[in-house]
Protein backbone atom coordinates (compact mmCIF):
# COMPACT_ATOMS: atom_id res chain seq x y z
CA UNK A 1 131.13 88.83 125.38
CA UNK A 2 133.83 86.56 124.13
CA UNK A 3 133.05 83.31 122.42
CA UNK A 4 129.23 85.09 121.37
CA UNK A 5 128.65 84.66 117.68
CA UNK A 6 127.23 88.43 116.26
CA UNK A 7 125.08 88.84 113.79
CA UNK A 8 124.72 92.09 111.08
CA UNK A 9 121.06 92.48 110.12
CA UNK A 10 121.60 94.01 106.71
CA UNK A 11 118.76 95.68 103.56
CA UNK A 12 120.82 94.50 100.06
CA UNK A 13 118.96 96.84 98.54
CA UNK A 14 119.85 100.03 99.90
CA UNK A 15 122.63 99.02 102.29
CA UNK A 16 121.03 99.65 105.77
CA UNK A 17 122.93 97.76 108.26
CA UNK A 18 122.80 96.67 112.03
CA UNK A 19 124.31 94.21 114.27
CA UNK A 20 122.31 91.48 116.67
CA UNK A 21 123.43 88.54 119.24
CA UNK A 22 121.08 86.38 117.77
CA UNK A 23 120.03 85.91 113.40
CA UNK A 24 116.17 86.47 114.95
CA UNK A 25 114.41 89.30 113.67
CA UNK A 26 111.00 90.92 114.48
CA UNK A 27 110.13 93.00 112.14
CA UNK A 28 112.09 91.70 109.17
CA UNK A 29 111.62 94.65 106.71
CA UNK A 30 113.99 97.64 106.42
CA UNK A 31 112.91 100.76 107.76
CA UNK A 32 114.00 102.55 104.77
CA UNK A 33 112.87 100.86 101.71
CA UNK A 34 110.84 98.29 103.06
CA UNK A 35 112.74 95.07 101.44
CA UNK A 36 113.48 92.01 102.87
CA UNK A 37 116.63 92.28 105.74
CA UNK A 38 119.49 89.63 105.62
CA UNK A 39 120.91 88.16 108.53
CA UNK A 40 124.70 87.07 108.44
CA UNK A 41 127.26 85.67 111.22
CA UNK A 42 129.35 88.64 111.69
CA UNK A 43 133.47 87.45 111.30
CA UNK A 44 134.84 90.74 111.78
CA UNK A 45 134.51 94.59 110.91
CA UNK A 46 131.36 95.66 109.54
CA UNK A 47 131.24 96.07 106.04
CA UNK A 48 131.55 98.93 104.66
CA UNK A 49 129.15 100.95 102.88
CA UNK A 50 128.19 100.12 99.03
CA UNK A 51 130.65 101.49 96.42
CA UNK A 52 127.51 102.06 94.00
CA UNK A 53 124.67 104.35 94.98
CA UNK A 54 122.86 106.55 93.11
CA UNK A 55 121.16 110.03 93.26
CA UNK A 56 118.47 110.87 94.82
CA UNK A 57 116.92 111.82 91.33
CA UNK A 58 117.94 109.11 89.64
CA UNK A 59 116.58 107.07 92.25
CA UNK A 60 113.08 108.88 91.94
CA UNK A 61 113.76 108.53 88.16
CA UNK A 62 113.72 104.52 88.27
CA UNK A 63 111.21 104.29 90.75
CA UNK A 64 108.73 106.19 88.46
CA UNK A 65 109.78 103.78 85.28
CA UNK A 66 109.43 100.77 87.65
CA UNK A 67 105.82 101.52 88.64
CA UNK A 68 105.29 102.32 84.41
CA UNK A 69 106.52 99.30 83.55
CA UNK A 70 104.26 97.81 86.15
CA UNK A 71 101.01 99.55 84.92
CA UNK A 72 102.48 98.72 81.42
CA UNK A 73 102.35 94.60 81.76
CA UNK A 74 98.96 94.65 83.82
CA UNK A 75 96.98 96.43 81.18
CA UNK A 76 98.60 94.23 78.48
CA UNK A 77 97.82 91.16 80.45
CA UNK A 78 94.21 92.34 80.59
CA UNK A 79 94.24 92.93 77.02
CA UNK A 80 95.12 89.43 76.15
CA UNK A 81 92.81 88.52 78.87
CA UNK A 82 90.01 90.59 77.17
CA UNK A 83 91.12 89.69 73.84
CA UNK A 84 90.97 86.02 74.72
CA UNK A 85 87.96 85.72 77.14
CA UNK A 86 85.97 88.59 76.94
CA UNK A 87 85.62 90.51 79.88
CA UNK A 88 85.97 87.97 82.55
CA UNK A 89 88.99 86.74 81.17
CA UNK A 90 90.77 89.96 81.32
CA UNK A 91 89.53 90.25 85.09
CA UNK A 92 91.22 86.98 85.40
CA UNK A 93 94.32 87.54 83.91
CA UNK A 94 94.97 91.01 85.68
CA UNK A 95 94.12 89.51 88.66
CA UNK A 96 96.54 87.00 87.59
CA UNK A 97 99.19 89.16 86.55
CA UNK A 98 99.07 91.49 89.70
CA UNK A 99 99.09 88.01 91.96
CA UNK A 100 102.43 87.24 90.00
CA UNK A 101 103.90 90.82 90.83
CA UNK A 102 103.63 91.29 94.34
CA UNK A 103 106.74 89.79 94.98
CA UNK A 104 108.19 92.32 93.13
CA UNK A 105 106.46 95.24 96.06
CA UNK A 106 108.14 96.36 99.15
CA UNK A 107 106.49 95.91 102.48
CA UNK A 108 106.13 99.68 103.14
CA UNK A 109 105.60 101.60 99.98
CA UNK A 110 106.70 105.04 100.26
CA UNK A 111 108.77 106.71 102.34
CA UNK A 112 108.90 108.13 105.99
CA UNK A 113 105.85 109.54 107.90
């Protein structure tokens, strides 16, 4: 169709890529990784794939330290919490704390099936 603007629905996380008539999406999660997609007017050839990606290892290797790091600044927020307020205050402030990180959580944790 000539004259039809075309859209690439696009993960910048992991590089997953597809193209759309129209910028709507349904489900707008990737169906790899579970981040948020991107949708951008399409001017000519698809892009193409990243020039960085890493290992599968290496990716299990940072996925690990991310969810340490995670565990890591909960249990010191509930420390302070604890430290400061007893033990409702550290109920507060890791409820606080894990409010404050779910933005950093995919939609679908884990992988396939």
């Amino acid at each position: 169709m000539a004259g039809v603007p075309e859209f690439r629905h696009g993960c910048s996380f992991c590089g997953w890529a597809t193209r759309s008539l129209t910028p709507v999406m349904l489900v707008p999660s990737c169906s790899r990784c579970g981040c948020a997609l991107d949708a951008r007017m399409v001017t000519g050839p698809a892009p193409a794939a990243p020039a960085l990606s890493f290992p599968a290892a290496a990716v299990r290797a940072l996925r690990a330290l991310a969810l340490a790091a995670g565990a890591l600044s909960l249990y010191a927020a509930a420390n302070v919490g604890f430290r400061s307020g007893g033990v409702a205050g550290g109920m507060i402030a890791l409820g606080v704390a894990g409010f404050l990180a779910l933005p950093f959580v995919p939609e679908r944790v884990g992988g396939r099936g």
